[in-house]
Protein backbone atom coordinates (compact mmCIF):
# COMPACT_ATOMS: atom_id res chain seq x y z
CA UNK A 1 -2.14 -28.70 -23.48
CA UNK A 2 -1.41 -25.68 -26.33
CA UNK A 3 1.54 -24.59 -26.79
CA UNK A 4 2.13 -21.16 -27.79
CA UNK A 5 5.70 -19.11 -28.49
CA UNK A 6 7.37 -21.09 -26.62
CA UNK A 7 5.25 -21.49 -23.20
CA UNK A 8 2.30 -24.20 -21.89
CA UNK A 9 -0.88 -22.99 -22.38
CA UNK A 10 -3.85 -24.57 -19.40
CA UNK A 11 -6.92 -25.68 -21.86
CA UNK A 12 -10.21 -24.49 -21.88
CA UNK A 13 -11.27 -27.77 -19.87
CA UNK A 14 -8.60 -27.37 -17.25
CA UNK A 15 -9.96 -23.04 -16.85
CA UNK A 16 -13.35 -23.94 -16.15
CA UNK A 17 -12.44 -26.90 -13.80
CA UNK A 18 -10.38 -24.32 -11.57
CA UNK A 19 -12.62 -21.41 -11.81
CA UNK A 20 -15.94 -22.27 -13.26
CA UNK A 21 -18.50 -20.51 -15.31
CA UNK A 22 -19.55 -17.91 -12.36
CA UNK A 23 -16.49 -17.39 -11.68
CA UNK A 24 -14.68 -16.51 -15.65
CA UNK A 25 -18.02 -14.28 -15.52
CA UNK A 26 -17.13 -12.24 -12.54
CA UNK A 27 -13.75 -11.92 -13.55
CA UNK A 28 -15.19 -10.49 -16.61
CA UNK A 29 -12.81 -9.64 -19.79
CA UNK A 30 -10.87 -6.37 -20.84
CA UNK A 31 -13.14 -3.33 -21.12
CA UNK A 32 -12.89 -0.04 -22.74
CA UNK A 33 -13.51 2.77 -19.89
CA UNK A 34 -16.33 4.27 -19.82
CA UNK A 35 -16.78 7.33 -22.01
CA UNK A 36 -15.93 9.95 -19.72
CA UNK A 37 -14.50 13.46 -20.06
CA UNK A 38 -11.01 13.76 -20.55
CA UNK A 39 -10.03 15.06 -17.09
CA UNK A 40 -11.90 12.01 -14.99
CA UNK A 41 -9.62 10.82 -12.41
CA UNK A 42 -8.84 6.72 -12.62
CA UNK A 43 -10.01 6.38 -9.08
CA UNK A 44 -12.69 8.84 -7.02
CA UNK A 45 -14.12 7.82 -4.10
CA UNK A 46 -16.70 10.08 -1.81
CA UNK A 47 -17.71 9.68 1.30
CA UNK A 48 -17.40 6.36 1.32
CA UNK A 49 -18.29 4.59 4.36
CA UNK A 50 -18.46 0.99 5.65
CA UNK A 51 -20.34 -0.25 8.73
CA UNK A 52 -20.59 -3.95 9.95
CA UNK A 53 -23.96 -3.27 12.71
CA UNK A 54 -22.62 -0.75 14.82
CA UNK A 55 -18.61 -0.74 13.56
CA UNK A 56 -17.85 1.57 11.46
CA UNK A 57 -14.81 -0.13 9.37
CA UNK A 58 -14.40 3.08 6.49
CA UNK A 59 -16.07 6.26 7.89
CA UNK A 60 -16.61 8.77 4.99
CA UNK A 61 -13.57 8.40 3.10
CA UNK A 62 -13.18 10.39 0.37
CA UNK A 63 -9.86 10.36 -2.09
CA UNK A 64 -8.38 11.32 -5.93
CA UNK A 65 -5.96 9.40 -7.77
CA UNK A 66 -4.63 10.47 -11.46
CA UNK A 67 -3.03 7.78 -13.70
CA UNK A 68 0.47 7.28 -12.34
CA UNK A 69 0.42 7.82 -9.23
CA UNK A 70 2.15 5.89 -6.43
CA UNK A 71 -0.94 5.42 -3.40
CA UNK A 72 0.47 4.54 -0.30
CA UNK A 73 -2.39 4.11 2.01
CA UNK A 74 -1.44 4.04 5.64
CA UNK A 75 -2.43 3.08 9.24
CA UNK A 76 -2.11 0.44 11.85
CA UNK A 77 -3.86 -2.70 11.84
CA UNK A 78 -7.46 -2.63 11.80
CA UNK A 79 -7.56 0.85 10.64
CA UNK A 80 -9.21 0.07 7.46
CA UNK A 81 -7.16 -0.17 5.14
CA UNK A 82 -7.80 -4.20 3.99
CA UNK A 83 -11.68 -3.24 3.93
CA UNK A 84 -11.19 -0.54 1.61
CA UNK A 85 -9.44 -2.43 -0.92
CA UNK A 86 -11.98 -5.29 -1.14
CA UNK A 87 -14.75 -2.44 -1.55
CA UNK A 88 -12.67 -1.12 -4.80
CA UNK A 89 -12.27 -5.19 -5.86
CA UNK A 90 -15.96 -5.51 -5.72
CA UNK A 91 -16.56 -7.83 -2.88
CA UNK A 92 -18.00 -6.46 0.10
CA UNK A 93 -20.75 -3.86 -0.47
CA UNK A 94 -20.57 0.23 0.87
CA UNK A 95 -22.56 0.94 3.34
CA UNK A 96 -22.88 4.69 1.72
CA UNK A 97 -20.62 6.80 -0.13
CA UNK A 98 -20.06 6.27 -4.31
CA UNK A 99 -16.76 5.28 -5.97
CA UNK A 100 -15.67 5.03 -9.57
CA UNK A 101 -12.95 3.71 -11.48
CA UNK A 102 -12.12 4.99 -14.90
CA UNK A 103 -16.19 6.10 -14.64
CA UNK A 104 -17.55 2.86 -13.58
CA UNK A 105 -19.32 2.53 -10.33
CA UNK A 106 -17.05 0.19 -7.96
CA UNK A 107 -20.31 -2.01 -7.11
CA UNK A 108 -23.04 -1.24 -9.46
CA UNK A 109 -20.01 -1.50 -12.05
CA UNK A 110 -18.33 -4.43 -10.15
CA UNK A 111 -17.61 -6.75 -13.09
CA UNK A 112 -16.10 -4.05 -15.27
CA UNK A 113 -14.08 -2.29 -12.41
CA UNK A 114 -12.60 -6.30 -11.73
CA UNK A 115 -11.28 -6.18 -15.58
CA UNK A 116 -9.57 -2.89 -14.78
CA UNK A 117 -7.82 -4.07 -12.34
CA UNK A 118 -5.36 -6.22 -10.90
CA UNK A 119 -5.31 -7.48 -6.87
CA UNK A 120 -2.87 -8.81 -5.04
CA UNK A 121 -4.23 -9.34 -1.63
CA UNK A 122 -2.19 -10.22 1.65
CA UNK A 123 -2.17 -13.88 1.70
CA UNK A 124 -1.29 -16.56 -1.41
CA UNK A 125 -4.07 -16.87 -3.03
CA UNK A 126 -3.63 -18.67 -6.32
CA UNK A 127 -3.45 -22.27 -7.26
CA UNK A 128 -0.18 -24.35 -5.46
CA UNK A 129 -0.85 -27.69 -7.14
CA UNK A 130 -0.27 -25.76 -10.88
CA UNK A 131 3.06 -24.39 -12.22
CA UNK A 132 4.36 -20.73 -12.14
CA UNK A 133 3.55 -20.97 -16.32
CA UNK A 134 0.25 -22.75 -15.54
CA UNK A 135 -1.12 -19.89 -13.43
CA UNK A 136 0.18 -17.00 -15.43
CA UNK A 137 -1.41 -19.25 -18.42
CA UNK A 138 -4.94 -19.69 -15.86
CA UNK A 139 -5.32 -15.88 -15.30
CA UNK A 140 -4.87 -14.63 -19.07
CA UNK A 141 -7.50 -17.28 -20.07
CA UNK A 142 -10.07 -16.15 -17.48
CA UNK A 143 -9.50 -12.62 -18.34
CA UNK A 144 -9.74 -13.34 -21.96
CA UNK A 145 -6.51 -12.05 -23.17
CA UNK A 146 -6.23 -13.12 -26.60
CA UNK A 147 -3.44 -16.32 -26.90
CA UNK A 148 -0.77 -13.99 -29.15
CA UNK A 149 -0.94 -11.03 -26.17
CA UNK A 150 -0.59 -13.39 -23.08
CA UNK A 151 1.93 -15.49 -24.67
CA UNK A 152 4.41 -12.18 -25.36
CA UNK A 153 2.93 -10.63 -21.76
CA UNK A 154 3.92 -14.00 -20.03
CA UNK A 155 7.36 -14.22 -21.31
CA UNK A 156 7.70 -10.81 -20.53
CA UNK A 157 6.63 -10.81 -16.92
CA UNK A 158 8.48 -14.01 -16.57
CA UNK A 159 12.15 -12.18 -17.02
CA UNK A 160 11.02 -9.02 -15.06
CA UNK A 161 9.68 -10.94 -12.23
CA UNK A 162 12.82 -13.12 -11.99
CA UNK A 163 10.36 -16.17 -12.84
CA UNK A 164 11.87 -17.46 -15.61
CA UNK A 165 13.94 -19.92 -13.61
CA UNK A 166 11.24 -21.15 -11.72
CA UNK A 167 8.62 -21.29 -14.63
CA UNK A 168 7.96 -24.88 -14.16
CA UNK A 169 7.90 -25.35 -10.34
CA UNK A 170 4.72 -25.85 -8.66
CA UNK A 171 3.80 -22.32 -7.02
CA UNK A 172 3.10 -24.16 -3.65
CA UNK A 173 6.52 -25.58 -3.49
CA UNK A 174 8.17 -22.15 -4.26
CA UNK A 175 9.04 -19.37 -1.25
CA UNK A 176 7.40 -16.37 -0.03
CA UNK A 177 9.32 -13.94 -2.10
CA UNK A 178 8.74 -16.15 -5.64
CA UNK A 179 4.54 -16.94 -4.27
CA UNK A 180 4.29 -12.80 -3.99
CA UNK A 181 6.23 -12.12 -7.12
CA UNK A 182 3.99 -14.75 -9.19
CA UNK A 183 0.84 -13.34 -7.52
CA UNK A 184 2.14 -9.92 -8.69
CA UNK A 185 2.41 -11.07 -12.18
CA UNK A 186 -0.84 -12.57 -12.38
CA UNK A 187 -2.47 -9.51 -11.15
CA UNK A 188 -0.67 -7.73 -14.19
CA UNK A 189 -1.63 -10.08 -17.25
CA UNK A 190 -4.98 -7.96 -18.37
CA UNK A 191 -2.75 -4.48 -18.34
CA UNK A 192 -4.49 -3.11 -15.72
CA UNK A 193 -5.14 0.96 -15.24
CA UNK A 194 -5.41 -0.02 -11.95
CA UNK A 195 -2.82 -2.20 -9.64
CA UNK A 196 -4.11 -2.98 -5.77
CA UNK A 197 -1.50 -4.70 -3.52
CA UNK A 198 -2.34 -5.05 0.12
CA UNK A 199 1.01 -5.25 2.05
CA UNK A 200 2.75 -7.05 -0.67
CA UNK A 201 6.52 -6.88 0.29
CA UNK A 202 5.30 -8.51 4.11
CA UNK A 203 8.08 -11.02 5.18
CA UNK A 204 10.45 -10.08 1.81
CA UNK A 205 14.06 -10.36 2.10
CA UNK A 206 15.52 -6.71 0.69
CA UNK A 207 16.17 -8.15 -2.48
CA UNK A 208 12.90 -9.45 -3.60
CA UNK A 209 11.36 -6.45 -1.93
CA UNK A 210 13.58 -4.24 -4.29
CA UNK A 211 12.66 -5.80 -7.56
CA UNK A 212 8.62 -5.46 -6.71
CA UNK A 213 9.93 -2.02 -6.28
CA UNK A 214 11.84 -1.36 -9.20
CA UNK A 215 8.92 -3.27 -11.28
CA UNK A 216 6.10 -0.90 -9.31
CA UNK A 217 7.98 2.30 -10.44
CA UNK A 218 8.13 0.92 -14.14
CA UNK A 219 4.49 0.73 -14.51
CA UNK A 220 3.78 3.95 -12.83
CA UNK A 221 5.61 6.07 -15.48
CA UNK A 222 3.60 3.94 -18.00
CA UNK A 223 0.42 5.02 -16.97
CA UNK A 224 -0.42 2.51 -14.27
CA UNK A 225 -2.05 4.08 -10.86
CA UNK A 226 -0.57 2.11 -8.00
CA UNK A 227 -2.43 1.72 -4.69
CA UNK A 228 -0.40 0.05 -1.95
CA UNK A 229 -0.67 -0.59 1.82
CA UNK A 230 2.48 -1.14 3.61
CA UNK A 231 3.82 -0.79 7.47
CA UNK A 232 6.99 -0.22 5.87
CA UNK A 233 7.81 3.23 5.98
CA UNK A 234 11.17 3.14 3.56
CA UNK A 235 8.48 2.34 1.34
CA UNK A 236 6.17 4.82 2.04
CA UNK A 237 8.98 7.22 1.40
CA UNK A 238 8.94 5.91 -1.97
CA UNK A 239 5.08 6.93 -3.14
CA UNK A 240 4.37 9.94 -4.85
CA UNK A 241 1.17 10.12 -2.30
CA UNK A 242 0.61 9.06 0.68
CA UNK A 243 -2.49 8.71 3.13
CA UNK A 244 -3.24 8.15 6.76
CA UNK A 245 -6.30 6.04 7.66
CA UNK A 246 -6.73 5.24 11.78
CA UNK A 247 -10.08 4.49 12.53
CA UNK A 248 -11.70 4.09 9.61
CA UNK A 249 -10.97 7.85 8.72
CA UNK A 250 -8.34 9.04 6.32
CA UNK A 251 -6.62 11.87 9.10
CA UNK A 252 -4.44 13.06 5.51
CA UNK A 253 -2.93 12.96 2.40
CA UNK A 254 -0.28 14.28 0.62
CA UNK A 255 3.44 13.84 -0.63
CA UNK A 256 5.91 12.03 1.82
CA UNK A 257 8.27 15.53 1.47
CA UNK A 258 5.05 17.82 2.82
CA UNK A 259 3.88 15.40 4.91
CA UNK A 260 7.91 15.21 7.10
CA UNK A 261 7.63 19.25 6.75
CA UNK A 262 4.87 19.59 8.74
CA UNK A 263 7.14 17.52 11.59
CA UNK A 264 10.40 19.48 10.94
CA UNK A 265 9.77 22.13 14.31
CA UNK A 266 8.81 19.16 16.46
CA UNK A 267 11.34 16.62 16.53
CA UNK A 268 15.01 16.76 18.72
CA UNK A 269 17.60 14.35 18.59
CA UNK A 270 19.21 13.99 22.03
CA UNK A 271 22.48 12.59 22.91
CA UNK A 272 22.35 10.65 26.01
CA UNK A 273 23.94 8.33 27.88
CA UNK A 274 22.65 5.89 28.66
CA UNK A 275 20.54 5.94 25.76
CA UNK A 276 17.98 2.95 26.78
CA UNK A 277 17.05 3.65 30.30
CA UNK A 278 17.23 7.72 28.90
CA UNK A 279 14.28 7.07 26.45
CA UNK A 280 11.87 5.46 29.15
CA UNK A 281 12.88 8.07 31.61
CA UNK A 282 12.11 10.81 28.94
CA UNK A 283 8.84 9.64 27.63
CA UNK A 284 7.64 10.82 31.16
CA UNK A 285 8.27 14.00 31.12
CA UNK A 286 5.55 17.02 30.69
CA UNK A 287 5.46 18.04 26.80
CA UNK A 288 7.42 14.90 25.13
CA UNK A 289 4.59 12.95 23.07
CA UNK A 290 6.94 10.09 22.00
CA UNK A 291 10.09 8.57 21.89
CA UNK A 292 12.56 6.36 20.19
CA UNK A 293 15.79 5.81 19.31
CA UNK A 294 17.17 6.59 16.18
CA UNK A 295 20.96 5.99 14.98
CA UNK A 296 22.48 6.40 18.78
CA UNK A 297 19.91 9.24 19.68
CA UNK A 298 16.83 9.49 20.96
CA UNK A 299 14.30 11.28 18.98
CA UNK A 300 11.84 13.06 20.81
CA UNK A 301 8.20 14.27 19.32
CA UNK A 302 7.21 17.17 21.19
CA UNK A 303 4.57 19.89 20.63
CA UNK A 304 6.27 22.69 22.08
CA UNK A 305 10.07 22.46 21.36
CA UNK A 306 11.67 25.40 23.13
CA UNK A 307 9.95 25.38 25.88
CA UNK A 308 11.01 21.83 26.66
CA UNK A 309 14.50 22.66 26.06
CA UNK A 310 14.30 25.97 27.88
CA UNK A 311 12.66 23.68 31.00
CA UNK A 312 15.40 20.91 30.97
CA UNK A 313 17.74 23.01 30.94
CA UNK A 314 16.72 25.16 33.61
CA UNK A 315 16.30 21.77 35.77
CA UNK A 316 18.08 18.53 33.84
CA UNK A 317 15.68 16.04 36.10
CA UNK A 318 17.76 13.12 35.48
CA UNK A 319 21.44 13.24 37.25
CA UNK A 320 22.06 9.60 36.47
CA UNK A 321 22.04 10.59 32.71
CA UNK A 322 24.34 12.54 30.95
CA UNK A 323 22.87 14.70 28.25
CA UNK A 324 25.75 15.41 25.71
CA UNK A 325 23.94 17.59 23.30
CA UNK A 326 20.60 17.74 20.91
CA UNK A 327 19.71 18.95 17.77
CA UNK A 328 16.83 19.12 15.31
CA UNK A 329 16.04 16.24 13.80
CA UNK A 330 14.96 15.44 9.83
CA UNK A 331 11.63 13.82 10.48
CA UNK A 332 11.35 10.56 8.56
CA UNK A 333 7.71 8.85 7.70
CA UNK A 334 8.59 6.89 10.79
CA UNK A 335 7.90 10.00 12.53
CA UNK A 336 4.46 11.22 10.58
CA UNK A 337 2.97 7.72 11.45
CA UNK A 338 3.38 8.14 14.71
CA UNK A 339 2.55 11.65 14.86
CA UNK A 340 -0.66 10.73 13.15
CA UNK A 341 -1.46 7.61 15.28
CA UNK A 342 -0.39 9.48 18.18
CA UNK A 343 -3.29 12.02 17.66
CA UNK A 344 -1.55 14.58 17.92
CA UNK A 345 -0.51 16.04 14.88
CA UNK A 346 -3.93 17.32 13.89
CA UNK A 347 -4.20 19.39 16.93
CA UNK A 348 -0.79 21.39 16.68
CA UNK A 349 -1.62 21.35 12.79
CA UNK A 350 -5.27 22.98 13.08
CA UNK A 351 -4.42 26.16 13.64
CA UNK A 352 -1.89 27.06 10.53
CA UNK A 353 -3.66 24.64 7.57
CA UNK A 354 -6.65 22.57 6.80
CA UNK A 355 -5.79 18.91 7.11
C-alpha cells in the first residue's frame, strides 16, 4: 500500500483484482469534451425512446440541460425514470432517439460520456469488504486521476461528506446514510460535468438528507449539472427544473414556482369536521379530482372551482359534517404530482398553453 498526503492509497494489483482490465477500460479516464460550439448544452436528448418487445419503457423523450442546473426528474414507480438514467450511463442501448453529453453520443460515445460523469444508482453498489479510504482510493485509480489530485480531492470530500470519522471503517459495516454519502463521493472523484443520482436521499434521516443537499447545491453553482430522481417532493421544491415522466413520457418541465402556478385556481382548503371520514366522503363528489389532508384541512383538486363551491353550497350533501370554512390553497409539488399522475392537469391546461 502507497501512501500519499496523508491517506492509503489501493495498489495497482489490488485495482485490477476488483475491477479488471475490461472493466478500468469502460470506465475510461478524464476526457476533454468534445469540440463543440460554445452554446452546446451539457446534456440533449431527442426523441429518445426505449422499448423492451412490445413495452415501451422511454417513449420519445426529449430534454435540455445547461451547466448548473438542478434536474429533478419525476414520476411514480415504473414510469421510467431508472431506465433513462442507465441509457445516459451507457448500459442499456436506445431503442431510437440520439443523446449527447458535452457533444458525445451517450452510446456510440459510451466510454467518454462514463468519464464525464458520475452515478450514483439506487442500491449500494461499491465494495463492503474495503474501507471508506480504500474505495474513494479504488475509484480515482480506475478513473485515472493523477495520485497528487485524488489525494487533495479525497481529503476534501472526506470533511464535506462527514467521512472523515469513518475513513477507516469497512463501507459494509457502515449505515445507510454513511453507504449513500460514500457512494456520493465516489461518484464525484473524476470532477464530473455531469452528476446522476437515482433516488439518493431514499431511507435518509433529515440530517444526512440535508448535507447531500447542501453538498448538491455547492457543486451546482460550480458548474456541475445535477440530474436527480426523487419521490420526495420537499426536494423537488429545491431544483431549479423539474420534469414529469408517467409512462414513459415526460407530460412537462419547468421551474417548481411555474409548475405550482399553473395549480393556484384549482386547489381549496376546507375546514371540516370530522376531517377523516370528510375526505373519503368528498372524494365522491361530482367535480373533486383528489383529496388529502393537509395541516388540519382537506385540500381538494378540482377542475372547476366555483362551480363546486357554488353547488355545495346550494346543497351541503353531508349533514353529519360540519363545514367551517375554505379557502384557496398555495399548491405545493405535492399537488403538481398528483395533478400530473392524476391526468388531469394536461386537459384543463390545453386550452391556455402548450405543455
Amino acid at each position: 500500500m502507497n501512501v500519499t498526503g496523508g491517506f492509503t492509497a489501493v495498489d495497482g494489483n489490488r485495482v485490477a483484482s476488483y475491477i479488471g482490465e475490461g472493466a478500468t477500460q469502460a470506465l475510461g479516464s478524464v476526457v476533454s469534451p468534445a469540440p463543440s460550439e460554445p452554446k452546446t448544452p451539457l446534456l440533449f436528448l431527442h426523441r429518445l425512446v426505449k422499448r423492451y418487445g412490445e413495452a415501451i419503457a422511454v417513449n420519445e423523450l426529449s430534454l435540455t440541460l445547461e451547466r448548473g442546473e438542478v434536474f429533478g426528474f419525476l414520476g411514480p414507480n415504473g414510469a421510467g425514470k431508472t431506465t433513462t438514467i442507465r441509457i445516459l450511463c451507457g448500459l442499456i442501448r436506445p431503442s431510437a432517439g440520439h443523446g449527447a453529453v458535452l457533444g458525445y453520443d451517450i452510446w456510440r460515445d459510451r466510454f467518454q460520456v462514463r468519464s464525464l460523469l458520475g452515478y450514483v444508482p439506487q442500491q449500494f453498489s461499491l465494495y463492503p469488504d474495503l474501507t471508506v479510504l480504500e474505495n474513494l482510493w479504488f475509484f480515482a485509480s480506475a478513473y485515472r486521476v493523477p495520485q497528487r489530485t485524488a489525494s487533495c480531492r479525497i481529503e476534501t470530500l472526506l470533511s464535506q461528506l462527514d467521512l472523515f470519522a469513518v475513513r477507516q471503517k469497512r463501507a459494509g459495516q457502515l449505515s445507510g446514510g454513511f453507504k449513500q454519502l460514500l457512494a456520493i463521493g465516489c461518484a464525484l472523484l473524476h470532477n464530473p460535468p455531469l452528476l446522476l443520482l437515482d433516488e439518493p436521499t431514499s431511507g435518509l434521516d433529515p440530517t444526512h438528507r440535508q448535507t447531500i443537499w447542501d453538498l448538491l447545491y455547492r457543486l451546482s453553482q460550480e458548474g456541475t449539472t445535477i440530474f436527480v430522481t426523487t419521490h420526495y417532493m420537499d426536494e423537488a421544491d429545491r431544483c431549479t427544473t423539474v420534469g414529469f415522466i408517467y409512462a414513459g413520457e415526460l407530460l412537462t418541465m419547468g421551474s417548481p414556482s411555474r409548475l405550482k402556478d399553473r395549480l393556484a385556481t384549482h386547489i381549496l382548503d376546507f375546514e371540516i369536521e370530522p376531517a377523516i371520514p370528510a375526505q373519503a366522503a368528498l372524494r365522491r363528489v361530482p367535480g373533486v379530482i383528489s383529496t388529502r389532508l393537509r395541516s388540519g384541512k382537506i385540500r381538494l383538486f378540482t377542475r372547476e372551482p366555483n362551480a363546486l363551491l357554488t353547488s355545495l353550497r346550494q346543497c351541503w350533501p353531508f349533514p353529519e359534517f360540519q363545514w367551517r370554512g375554505y379557502q384557496f390553497g398555495a399548491p405545493d409539488m405535492d399537488d403538481v404530482f398528483e395533478a400530473y399522475r392524476s391526468g388531469q392537469l394536461p386537459a384543463i391546461l390545453q386550452s391556455t398553453e402548450m405543455l
